[in-house]
C-alpha atoms as a PDB file:
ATOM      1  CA  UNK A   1      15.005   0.106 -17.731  1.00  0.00           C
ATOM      2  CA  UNK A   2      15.710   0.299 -21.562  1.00  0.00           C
ATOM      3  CA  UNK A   3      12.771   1.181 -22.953  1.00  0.00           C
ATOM      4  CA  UNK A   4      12.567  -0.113 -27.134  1.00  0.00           C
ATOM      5  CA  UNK A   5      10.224  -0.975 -29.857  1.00  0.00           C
ATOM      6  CA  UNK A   6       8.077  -4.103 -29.366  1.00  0.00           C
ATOM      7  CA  UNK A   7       9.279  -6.803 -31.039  1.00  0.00           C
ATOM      8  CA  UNK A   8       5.707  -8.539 -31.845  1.00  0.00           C
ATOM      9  CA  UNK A   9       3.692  -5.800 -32.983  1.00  0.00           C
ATOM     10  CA  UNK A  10       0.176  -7.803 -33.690  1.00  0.00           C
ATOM     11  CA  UNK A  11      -3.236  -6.579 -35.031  1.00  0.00           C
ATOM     12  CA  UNK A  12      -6.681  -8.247 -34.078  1.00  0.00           C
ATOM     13  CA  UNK A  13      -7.160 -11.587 -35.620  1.00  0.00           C
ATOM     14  CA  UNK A  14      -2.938 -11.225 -36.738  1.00  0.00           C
ATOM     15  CA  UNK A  15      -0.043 -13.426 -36.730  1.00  0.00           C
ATOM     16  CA  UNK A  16       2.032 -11.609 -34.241  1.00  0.00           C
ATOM     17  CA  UNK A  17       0.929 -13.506 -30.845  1.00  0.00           C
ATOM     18  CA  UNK A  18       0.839 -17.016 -31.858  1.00  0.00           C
ATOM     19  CA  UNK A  19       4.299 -18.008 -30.226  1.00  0.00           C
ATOM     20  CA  UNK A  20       3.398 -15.592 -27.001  1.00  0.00           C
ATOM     21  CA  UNK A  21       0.152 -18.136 -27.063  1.00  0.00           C
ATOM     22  CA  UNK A  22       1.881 -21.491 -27.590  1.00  0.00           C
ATOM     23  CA  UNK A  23       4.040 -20.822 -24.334  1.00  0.00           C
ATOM     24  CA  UNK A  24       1.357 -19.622 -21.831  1.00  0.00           C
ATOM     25  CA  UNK A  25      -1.553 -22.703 -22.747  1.00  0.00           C
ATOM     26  CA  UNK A  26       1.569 -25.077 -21.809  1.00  0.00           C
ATOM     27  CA  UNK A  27       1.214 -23.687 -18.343  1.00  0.00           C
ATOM     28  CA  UNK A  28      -0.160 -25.900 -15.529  1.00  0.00           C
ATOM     29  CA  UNK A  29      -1.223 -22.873 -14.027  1.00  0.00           C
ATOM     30  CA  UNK A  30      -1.419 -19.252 -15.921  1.00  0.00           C
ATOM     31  CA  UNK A  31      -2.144 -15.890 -14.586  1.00  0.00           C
ATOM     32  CA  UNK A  32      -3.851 -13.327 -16.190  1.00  0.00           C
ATOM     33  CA  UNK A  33      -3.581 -10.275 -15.572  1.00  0.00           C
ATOM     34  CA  UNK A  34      -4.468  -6.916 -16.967  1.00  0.00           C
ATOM     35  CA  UNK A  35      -4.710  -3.228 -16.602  1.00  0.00           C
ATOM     36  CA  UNK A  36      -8.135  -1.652 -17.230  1.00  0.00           C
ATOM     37  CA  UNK A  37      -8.299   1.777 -18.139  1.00  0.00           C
ATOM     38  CA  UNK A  38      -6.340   1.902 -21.828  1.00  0.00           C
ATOM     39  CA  UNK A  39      -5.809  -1.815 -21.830  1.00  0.00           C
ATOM     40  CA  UNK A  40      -9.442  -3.277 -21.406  1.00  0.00           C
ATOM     41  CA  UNK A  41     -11.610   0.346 -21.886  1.00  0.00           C
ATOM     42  CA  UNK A  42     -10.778   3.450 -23.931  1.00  0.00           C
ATOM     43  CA  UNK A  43      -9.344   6.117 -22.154  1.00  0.00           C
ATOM     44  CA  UNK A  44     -11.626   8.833 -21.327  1.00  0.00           C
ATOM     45  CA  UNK A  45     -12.080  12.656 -19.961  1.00  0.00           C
ATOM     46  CA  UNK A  46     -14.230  11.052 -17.285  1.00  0.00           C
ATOM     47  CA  UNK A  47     -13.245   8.570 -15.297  1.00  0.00           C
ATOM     48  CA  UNK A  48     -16.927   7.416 -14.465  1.00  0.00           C
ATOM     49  CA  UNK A  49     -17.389   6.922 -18.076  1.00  0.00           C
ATOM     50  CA  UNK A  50     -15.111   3.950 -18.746  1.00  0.00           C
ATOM     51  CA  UNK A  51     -16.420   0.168 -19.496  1.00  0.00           C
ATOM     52  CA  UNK A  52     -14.503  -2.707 -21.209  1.00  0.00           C
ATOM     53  CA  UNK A  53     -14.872  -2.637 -24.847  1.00  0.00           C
ATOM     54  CA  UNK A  54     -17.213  -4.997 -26.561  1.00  0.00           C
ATOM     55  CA  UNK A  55     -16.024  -8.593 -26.697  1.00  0.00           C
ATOM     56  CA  UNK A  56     -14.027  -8.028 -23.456  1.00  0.00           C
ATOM     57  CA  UNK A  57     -16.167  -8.922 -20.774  1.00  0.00           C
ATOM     58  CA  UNK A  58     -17.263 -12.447 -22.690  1.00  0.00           C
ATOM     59  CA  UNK A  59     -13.277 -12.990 -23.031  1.00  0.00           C
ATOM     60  CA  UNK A  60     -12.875 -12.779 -19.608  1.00  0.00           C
ATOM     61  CA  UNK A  61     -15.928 -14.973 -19.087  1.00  0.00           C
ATOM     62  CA  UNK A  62     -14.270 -17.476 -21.304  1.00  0.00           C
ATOM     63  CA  UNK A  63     -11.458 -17.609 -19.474  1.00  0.00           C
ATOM     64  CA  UNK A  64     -12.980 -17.856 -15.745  1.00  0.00           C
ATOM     65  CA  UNK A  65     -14.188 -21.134 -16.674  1.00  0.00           C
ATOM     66  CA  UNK A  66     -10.688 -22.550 -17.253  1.00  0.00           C
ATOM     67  CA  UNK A  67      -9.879 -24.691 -14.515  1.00  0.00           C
ATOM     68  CA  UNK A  68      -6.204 -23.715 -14.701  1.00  0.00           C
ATOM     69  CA  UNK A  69      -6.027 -19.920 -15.505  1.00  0.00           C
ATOM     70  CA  UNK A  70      -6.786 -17.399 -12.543  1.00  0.00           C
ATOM     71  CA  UNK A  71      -8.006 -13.732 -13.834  1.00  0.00           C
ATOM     72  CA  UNK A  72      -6.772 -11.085 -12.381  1.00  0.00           C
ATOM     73  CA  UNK A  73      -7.041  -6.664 -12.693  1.00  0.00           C
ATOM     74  CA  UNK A  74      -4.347  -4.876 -11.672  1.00  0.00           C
ATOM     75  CA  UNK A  75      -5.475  -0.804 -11.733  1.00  0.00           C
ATOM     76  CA  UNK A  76      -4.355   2.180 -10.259  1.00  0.00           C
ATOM     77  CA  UNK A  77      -8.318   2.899  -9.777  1.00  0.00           C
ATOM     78  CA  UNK A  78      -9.875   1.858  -5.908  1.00  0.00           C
ATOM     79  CA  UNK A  79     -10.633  -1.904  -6.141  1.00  0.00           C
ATOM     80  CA  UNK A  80     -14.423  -0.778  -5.353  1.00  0.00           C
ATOM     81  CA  UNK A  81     -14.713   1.273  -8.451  1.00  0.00           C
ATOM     82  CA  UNK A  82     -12.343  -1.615 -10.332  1.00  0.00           C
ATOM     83  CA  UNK A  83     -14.944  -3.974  -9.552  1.00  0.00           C
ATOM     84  CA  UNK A  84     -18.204  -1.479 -10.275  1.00  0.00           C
ATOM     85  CA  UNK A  85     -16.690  -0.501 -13.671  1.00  0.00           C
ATOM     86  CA  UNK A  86     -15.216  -3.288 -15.539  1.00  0.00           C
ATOM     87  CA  UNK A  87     -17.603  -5.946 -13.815  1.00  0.00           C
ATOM     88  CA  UNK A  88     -15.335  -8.939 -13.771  1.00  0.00           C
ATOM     89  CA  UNK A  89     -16.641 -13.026 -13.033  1.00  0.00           C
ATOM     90  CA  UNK A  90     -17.146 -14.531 -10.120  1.00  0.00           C
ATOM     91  CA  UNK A  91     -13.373 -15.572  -8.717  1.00  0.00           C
ATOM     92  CA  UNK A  92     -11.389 -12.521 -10.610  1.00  0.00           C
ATOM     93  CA  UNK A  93      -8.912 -11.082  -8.146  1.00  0.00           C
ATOM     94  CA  UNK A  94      -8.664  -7.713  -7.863  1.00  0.00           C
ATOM     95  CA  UNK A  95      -5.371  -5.215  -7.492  1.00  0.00           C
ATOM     96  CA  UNK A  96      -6.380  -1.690  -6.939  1.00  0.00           C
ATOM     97  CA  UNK A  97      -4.655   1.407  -6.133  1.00  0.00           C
ATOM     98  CA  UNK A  98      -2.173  -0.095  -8.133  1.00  0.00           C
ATOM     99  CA  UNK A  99      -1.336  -2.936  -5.694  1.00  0.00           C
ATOM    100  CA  UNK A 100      -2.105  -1.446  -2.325  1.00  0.00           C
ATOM    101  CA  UNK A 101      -5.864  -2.172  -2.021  1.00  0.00           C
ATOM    102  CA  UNK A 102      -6.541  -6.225  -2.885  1.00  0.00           C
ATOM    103  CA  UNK A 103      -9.247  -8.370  -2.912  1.00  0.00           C
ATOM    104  CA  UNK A 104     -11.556 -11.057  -5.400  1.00  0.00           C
ATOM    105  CA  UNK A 105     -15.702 -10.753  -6.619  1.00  0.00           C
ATOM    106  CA  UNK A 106     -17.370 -13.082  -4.991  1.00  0.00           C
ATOM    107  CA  UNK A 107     -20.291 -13.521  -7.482  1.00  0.00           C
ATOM    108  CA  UNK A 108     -21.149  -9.956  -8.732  1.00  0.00           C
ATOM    109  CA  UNK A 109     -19.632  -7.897  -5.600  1.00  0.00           C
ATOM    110  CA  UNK A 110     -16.027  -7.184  -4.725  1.00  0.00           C
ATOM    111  CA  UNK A 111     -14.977  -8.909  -1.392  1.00  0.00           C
ATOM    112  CA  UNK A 112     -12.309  -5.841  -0.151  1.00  0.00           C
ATOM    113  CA  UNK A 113      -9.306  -6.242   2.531  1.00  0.00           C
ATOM    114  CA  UNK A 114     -10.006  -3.491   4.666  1.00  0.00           C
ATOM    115  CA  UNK A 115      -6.651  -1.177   4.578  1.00  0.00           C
ATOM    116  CA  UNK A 116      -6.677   1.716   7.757  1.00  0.00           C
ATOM    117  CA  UNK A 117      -4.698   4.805   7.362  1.00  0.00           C
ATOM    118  CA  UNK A 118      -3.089   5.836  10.897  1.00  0.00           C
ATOM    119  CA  UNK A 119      -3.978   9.524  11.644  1.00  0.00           C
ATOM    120  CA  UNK A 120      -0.440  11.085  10.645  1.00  0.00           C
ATOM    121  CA  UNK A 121      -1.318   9.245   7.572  1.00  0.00           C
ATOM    122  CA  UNK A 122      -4.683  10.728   6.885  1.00  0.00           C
ATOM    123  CA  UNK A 123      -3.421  14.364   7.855  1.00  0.00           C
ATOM    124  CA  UNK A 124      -1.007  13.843   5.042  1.00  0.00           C
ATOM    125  CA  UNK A 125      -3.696  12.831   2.190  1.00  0.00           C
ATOM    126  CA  UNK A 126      -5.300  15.650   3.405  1.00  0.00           C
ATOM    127  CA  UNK A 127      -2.398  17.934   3.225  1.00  0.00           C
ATOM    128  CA  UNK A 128      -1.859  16.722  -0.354  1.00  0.00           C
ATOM    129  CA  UNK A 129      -5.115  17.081  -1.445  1.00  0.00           C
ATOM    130  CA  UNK A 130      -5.304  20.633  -0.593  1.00  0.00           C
ATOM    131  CA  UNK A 131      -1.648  21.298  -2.294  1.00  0.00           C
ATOM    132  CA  UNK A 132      -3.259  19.895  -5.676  1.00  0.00           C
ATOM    133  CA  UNK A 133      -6.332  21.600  -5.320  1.00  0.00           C
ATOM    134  CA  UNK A 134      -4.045  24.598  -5.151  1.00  0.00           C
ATOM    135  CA  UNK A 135      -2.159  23.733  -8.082  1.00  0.00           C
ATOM    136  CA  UNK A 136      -5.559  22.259 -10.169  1.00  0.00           C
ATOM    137  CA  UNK A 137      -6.980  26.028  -9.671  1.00  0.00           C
ATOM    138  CA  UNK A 138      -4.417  27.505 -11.874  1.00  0.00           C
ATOM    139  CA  UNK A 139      -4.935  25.171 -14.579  1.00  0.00           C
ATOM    140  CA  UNK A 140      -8.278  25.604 -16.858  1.00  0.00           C
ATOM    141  CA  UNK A 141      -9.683  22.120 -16.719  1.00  0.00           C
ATOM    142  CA  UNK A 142      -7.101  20.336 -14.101  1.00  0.00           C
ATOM    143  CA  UNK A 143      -9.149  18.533 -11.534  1.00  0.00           C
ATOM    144  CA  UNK A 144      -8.448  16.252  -8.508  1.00  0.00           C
ATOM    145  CA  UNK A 145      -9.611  12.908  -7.919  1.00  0.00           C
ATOM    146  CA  UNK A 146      -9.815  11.220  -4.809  1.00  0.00           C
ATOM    147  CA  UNK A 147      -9.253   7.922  -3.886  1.00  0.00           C
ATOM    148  CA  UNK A 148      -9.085   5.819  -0.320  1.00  0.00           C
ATOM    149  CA  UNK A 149      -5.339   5.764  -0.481  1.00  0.00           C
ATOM    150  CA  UNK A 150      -4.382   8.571  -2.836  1.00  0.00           C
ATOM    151  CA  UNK A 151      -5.213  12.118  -4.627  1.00  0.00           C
ATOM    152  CA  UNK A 152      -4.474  11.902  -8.594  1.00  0.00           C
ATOM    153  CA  UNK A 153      -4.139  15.012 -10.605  1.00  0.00           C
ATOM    154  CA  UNK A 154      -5.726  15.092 -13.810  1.00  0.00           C
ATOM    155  CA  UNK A 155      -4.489  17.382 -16.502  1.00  0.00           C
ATOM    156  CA  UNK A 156      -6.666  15.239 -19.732  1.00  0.00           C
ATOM    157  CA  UNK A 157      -9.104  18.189 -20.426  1.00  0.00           C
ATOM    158  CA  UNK A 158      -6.304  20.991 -20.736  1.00  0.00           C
ATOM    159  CA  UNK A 159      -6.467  22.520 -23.768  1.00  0.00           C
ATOM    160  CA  UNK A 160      -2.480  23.917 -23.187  1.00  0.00           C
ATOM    161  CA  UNK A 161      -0.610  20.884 -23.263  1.00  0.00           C
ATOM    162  CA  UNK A 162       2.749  22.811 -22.136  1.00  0.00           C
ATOM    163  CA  UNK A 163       0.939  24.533 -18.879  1.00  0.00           C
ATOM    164  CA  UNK A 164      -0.418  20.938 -18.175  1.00  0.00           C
ATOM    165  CA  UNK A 165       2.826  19.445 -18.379  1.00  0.00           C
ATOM    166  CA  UNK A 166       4.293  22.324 -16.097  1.00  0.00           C
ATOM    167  CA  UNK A 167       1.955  21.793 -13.539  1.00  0.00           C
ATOM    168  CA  UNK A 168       1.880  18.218 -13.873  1.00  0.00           C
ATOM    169  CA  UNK A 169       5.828  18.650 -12.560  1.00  0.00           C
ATOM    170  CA  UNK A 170       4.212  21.059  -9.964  1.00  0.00           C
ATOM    171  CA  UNK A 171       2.330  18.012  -8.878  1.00  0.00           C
ATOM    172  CA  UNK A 172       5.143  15.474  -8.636  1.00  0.00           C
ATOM    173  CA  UNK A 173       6.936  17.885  -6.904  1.00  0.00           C
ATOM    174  CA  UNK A 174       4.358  18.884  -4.278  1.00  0.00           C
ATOM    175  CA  UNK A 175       4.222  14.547  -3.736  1.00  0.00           C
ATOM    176  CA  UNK A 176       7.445  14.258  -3.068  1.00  0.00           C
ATOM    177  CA  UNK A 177       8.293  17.479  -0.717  1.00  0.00           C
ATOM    178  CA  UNK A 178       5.259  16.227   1.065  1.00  0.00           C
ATOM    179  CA  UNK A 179       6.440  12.955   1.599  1.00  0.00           C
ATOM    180  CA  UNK A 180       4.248  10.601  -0.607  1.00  0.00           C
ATOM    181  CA  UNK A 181       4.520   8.001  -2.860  1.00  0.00           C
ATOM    182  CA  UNK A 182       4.569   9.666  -6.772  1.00  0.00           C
ATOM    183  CA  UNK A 183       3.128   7.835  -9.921  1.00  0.00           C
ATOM    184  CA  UNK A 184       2.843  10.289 -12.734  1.00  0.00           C
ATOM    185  CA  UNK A 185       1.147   8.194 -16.093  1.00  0.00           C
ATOM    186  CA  UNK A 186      -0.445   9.503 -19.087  1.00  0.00           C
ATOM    187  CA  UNK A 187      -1.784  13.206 -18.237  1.00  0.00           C
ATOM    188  CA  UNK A 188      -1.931  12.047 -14.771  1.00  0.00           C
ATOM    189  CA  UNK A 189       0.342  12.347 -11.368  1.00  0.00           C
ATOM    190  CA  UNK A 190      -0.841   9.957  -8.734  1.00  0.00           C
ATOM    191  CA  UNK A 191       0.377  10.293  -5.240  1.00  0.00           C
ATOM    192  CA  UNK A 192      -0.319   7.862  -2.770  1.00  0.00           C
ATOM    193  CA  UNK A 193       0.001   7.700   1.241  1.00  0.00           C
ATOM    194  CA  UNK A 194       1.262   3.665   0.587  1.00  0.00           C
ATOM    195  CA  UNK A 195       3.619   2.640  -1.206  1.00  0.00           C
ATOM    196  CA  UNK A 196       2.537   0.490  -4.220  1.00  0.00           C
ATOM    197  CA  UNK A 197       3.632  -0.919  -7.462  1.00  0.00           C
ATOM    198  CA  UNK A 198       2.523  -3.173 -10.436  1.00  0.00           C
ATOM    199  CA  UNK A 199       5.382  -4.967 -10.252  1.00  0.00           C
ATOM    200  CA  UNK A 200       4.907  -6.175  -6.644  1.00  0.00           C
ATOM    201  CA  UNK A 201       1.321  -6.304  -7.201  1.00  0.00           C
ATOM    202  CA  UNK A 202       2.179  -9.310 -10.219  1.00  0.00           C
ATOM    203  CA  UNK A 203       4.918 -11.062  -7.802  1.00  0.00           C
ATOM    204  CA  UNK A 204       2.156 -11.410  -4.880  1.00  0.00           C
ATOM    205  CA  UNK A 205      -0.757 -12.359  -7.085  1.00  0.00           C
ATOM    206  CA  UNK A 206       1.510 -15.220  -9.089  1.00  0.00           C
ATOM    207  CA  UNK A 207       2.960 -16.118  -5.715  1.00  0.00           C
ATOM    208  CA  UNK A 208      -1.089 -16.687  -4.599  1.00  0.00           C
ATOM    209  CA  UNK A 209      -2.071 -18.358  -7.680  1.00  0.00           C
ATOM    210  CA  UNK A 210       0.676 -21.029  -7.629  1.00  0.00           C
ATOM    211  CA  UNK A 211       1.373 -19.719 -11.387  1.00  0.00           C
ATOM    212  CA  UNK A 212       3.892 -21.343 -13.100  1.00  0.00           C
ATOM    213  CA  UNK A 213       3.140 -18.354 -16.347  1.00  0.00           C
ATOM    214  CA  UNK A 214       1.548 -15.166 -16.368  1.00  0.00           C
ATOM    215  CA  UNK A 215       0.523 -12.760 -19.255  1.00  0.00           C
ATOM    216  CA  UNK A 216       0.403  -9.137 -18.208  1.00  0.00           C
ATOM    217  CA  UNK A 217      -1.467  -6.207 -20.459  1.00  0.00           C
ATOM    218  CA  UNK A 218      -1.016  -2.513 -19.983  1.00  0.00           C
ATOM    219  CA  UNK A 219      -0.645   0.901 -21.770  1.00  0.00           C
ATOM    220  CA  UNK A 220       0.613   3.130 -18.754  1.00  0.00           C
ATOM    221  CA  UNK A 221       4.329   4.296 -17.462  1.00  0.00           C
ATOM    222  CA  UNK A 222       3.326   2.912 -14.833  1.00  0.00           C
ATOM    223  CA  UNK A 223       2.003  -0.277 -16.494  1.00  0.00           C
ATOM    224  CA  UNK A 224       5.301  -0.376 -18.186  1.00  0.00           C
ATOM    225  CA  UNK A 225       7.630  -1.395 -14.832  1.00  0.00           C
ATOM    226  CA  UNK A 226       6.058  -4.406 -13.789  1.00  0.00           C
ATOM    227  CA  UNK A 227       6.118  -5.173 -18.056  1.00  0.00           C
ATOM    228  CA  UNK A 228      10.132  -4.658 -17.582  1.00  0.00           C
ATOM    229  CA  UNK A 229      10.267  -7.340 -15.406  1.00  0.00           C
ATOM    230  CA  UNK A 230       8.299 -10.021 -17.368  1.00  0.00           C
ATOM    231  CA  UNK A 231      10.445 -12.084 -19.416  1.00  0.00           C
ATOM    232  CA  UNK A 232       9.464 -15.263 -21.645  1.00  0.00           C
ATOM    233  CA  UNK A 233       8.300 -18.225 -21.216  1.00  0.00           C
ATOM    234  CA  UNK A 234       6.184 -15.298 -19.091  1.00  0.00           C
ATOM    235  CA  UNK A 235       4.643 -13.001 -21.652  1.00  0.00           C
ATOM    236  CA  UNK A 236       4.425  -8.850 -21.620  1.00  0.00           C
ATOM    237  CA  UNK A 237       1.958  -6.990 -23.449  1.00  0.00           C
ATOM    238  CA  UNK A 238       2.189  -3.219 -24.158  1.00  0.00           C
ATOM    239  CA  UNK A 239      -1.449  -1.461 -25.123  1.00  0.00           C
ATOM    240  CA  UNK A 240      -1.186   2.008 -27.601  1.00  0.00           C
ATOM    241  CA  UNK A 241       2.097   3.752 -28.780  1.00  0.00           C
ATOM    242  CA  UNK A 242       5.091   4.466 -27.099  1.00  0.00           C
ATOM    243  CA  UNK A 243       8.323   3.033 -26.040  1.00  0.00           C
ATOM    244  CA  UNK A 244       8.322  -0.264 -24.661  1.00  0.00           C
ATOM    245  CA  UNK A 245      10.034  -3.307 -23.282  1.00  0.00           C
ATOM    246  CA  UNK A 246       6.893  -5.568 -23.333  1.00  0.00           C
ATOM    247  CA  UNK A 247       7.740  -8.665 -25.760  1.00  0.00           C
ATOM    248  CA  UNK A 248       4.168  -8.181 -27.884  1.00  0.00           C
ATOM    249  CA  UNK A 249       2.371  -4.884 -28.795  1.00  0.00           C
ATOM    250  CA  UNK A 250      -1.283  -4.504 -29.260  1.00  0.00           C
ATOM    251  CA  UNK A 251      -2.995  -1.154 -30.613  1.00  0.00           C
ATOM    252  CA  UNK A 252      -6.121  -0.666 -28.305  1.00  0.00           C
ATOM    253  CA  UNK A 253      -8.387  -2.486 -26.057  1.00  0.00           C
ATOM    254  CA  UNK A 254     -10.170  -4.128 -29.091  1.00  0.00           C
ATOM    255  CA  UNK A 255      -7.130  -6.009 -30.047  1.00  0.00           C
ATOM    256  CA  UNK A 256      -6.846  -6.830 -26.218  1.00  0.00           C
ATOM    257  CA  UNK A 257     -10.018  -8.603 -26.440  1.00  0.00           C
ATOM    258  CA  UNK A 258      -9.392 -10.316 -29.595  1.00  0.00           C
ATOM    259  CA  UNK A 259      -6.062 -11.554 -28.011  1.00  0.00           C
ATOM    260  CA  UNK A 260      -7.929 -13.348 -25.020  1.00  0.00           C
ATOM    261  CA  UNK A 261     -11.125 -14.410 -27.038  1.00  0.00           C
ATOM    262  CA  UNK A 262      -7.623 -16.719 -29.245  1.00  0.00           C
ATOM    263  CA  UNK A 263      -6.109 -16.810 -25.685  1.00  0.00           C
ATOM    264  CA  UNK A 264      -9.482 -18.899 -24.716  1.00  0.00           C
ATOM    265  CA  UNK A 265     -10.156 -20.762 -27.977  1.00  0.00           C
ATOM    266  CA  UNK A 266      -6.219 -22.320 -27.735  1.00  0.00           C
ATOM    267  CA  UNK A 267      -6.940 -22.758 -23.401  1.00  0.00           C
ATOM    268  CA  UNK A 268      -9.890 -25.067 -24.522  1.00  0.00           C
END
């Protein structure tokens, strides 16, 4: 991957996503899919504190009542929470665990594919849990979350960025000698017991959909390789600073929602 500027920087109500628009309302069928945390809710010291912005849950409204456009969130949170936190219509499909847990709402409640860990599999989610509880107890503020399928260490509320970034190496480290799957994103190091990915997670959901276009929005490194493999008449959004090989850049989940609300208006 060769990571470089967006070309179509945009700001809400802008100029710079009018051609990105044009090519996904000629779609018979369009995808839409987006990250959550950074892409349609601030990013926050606690994860239980995070809800779309305003404006985003009435653009995704707006769009579940397009005949031909299927809504989709891809997250690295647990579909359960996905669902409890951003709240998204009736027929939204749902991508947790960045891929690995899947399922849809069926009205206001998430309808889950159960996913069983084997025993070896749960010893070793234990095993890593206990290494990063280790490692979180050395670092004022590090804590460990825990998910179905993975522990995620959280370095956000470190006041030293450098021993955060030490231990957040620690972490990836202590993932991989222990044989698990390593996502490290933005003050974060995931490591899962399944292997998962965005980018699969996109390819299975358009293959579902019968999608002839998709539009995918995310602000993560690990958001960022499933955006290296979307190319036009497809369109790739990156959310926030940083390097980039999406086609369109927006500045924060506010301009995210302003993008679908002109996504919807042109759909109509």
């Amino acid at each position: 991957m060769t990571a470089k500027p967006a070309t179509g920087a945009a700001e809400p109500g802008g100029t710079g996503w009018e051609d990105g628009i044009g090519r996904l309302v000629a779609a018979r069928k369009l995808l839409v899919a987006l990250d959550f945390d950074g892409t349609l809710a601030p990013l926050v010291d606690n994860p239980e504190d995070s809800r779309p912005v305003p404006g985003a849950r009435t653009a995704l409204a707006r769009l579940a009542r397009v005949d031909r456009v299927q809504l989709a969130l891809v997250s690295g949170r647990p579909a359960a929470d996905l669902a409890r936190l951003a709240s998204p219509p009736d027929g939204t499909w749902l991508a947790g665990s960045h891929g690995a847990e899947q399922g849809r709402m069926s009205g206001a409640a998430a309808v889950l594919e159960p996913v069983e860990l084997t025993a070896a599999q749960s010893r070793e989610l234990d095993a890593i849990r206990a290494g990063l509880e280790d490692l979180a107890a050395a670092g004022p503020g590090a804590w460990i979350e825990s998910k179905p399928l993975a522990a995620v260490f959280h370095t956000r509320p470190m006041a030293d960025r450098a021993a955060a970034s030490h231990l957040e190496e620690q972490a990836a480290g202590l993932g991989e000698a222990l044989g698990g799957h390593v996502l490290a994103g933005k003050m974060v190091v995931e490591i899962s017991i399944l292997p998962a990915g965005k980018a699969a997670a996109l390819t299975r959901l358009r293959h579902a959909a019968g999608a002839d276009r998709l539009v995918f929005a995310g602000d993560d490194t690990t958001d960022e390789l499933a955006l290296d493999t979307i190319h036009p008449p497809d369109l790739g959004i990156k959310v926030g600073p940083g390097a980039t090989t999406a086609e369109l850049r927006l500045p924060d989940p506010l301009a995210v929602a302003a993008f679908l609300h002109a996504l919807a208006d042109a759909l109509v």
